[in-house]
N, C-alpha and C. Protein backbone atom coordinates (compact mmCIF):
# COMPACT_ATOMS: atom_id res chain seq x y z
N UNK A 1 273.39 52.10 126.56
CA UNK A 1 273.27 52.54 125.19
C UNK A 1 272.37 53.78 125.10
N UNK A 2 271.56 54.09 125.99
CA UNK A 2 269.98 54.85 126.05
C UNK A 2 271.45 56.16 126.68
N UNK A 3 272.26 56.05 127.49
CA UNK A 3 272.70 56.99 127.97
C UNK A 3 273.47 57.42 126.73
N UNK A 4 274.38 56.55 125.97
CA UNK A 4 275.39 57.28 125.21
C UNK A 4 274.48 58.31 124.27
N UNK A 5 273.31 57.51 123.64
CA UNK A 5 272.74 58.32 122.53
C UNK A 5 272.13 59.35 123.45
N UNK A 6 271.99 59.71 124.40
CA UNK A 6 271.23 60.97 124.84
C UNK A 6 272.43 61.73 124.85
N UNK A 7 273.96 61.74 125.70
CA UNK A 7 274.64 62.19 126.12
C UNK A 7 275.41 62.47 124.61
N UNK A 8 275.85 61.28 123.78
CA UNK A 8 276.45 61.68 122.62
C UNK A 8 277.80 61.99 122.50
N UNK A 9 278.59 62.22 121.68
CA UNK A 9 279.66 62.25 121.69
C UNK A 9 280.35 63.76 120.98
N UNK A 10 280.38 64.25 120.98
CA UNK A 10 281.72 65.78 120.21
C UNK A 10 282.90 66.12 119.91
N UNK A 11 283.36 66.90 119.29
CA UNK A 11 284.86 66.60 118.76
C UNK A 11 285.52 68.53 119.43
N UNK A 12 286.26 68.15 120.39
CA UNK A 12 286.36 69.74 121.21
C UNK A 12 287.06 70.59 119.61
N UNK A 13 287.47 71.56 120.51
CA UNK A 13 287.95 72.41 119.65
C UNK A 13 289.70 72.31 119.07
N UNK A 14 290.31 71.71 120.29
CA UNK A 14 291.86 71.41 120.24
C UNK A 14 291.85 70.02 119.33
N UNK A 15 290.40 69.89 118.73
CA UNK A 15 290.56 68.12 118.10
C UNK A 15 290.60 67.13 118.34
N UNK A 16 290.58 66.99 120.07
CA UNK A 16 289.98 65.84 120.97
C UNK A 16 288.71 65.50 120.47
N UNK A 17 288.52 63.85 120.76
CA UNK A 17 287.10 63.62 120.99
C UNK A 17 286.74 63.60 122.92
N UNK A 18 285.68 64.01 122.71
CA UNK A 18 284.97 64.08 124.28
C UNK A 18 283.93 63.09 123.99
N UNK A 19 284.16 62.02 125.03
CA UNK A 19 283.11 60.94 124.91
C UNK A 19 282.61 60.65 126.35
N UNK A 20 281.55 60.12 126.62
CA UNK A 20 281.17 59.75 127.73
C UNK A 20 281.51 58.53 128.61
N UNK A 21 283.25 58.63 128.77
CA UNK A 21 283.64 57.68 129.12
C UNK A 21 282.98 57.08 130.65
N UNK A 22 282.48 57.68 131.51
CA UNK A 22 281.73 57.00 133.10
C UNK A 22 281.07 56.42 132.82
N UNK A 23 280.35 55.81 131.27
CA UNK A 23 279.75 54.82 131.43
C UNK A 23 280.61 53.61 131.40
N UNK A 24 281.58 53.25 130.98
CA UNK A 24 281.83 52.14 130.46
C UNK A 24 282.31 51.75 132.29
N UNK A 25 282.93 52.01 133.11
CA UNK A 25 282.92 51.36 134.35
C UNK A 25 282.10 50.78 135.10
N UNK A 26 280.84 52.09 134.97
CA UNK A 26 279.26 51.58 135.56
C UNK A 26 278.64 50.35 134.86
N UNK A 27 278.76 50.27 133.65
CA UNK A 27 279.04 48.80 132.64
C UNK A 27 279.62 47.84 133.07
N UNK A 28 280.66 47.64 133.68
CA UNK A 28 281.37 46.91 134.18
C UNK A 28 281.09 46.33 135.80
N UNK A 29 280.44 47.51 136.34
CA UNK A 29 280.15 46.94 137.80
C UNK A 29 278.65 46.29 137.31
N UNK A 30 277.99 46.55 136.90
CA UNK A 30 276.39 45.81 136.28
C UNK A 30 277.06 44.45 136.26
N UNK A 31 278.06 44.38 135.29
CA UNK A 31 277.90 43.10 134.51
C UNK A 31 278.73 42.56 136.18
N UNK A 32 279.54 42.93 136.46
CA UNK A 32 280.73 41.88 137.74
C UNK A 32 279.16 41.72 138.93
N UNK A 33 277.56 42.62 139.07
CA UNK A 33 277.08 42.48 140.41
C UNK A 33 276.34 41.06 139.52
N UNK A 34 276.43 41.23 138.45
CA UNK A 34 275.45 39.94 137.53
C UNK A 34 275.73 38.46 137.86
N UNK A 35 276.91 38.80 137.71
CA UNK A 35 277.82 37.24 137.90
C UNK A 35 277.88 36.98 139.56
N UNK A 36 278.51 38.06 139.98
CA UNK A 36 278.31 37.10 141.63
C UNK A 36 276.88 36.97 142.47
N UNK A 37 275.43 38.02 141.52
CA UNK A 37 274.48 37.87 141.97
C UNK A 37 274.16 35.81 141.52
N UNK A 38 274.26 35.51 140.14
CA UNK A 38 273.96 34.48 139.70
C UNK A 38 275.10 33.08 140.94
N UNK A 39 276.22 33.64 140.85
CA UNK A 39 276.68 32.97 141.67
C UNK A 39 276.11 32.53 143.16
N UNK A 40 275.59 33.93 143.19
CA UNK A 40 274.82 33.46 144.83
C UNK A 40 273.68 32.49 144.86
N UNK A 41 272.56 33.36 144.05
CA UNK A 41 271.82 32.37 143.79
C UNK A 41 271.89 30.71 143.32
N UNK A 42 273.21 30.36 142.46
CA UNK A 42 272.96 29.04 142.00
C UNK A 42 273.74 28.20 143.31
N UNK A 43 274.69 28.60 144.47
CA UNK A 43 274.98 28.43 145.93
C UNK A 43 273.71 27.87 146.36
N UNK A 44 272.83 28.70 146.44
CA UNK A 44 271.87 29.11 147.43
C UNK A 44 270.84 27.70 146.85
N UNK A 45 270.37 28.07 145.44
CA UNK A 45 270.04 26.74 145.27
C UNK A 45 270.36 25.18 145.48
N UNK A 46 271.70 25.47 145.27
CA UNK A 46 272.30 24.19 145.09
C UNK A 46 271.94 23.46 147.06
N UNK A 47 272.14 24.61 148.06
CA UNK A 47 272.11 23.78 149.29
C UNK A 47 270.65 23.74 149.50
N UNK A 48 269.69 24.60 148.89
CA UNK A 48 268.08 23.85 148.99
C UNK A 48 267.91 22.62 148.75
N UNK A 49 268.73 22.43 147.46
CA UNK A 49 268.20 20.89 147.31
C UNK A 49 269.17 19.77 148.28
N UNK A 50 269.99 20.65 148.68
CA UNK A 50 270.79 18.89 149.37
C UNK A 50 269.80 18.90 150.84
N UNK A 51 269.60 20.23 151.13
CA UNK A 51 268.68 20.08 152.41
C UNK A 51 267.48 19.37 152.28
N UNK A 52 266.74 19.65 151.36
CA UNK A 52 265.81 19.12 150.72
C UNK A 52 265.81 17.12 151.02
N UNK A 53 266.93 16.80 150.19
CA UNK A 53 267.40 15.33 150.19
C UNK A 53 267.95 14.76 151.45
N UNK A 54 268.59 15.46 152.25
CA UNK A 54 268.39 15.36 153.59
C UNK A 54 267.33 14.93 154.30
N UNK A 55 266.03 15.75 153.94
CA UNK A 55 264.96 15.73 155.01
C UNK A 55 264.18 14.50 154.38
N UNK A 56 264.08 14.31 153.34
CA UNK A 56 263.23 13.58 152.70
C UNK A 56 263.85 11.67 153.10
């Protein structure tokens, strides 16, 4: 959001809009590293505790 409002948007001269479309992909890889980061981690947890119950 901090990028669009700096970068902003304009209307060319032929009557196109020019928008800062490269963000919205980089948006998209954030949110897809979010989910398989959380994925890893709740993996990763999940076999602490069976190891855990194992040892105990």
């Amino acid at each position: 959001m901090i990028f669009y409002k700096a970068i902003g948007s304009s209307v060319a001269e032929d009557g196109s809009l020019v928008e800062p479309f490269f963000l919205i992909p980089i948006a998209w890889l954030f949110f897809i590293a979010g989910i398989v980061a959380g994925i890893i981690l709740g993996i990763m947890g999940i076999v602490r505790k069976n190891q855990a119950k194992k040892r105990a």
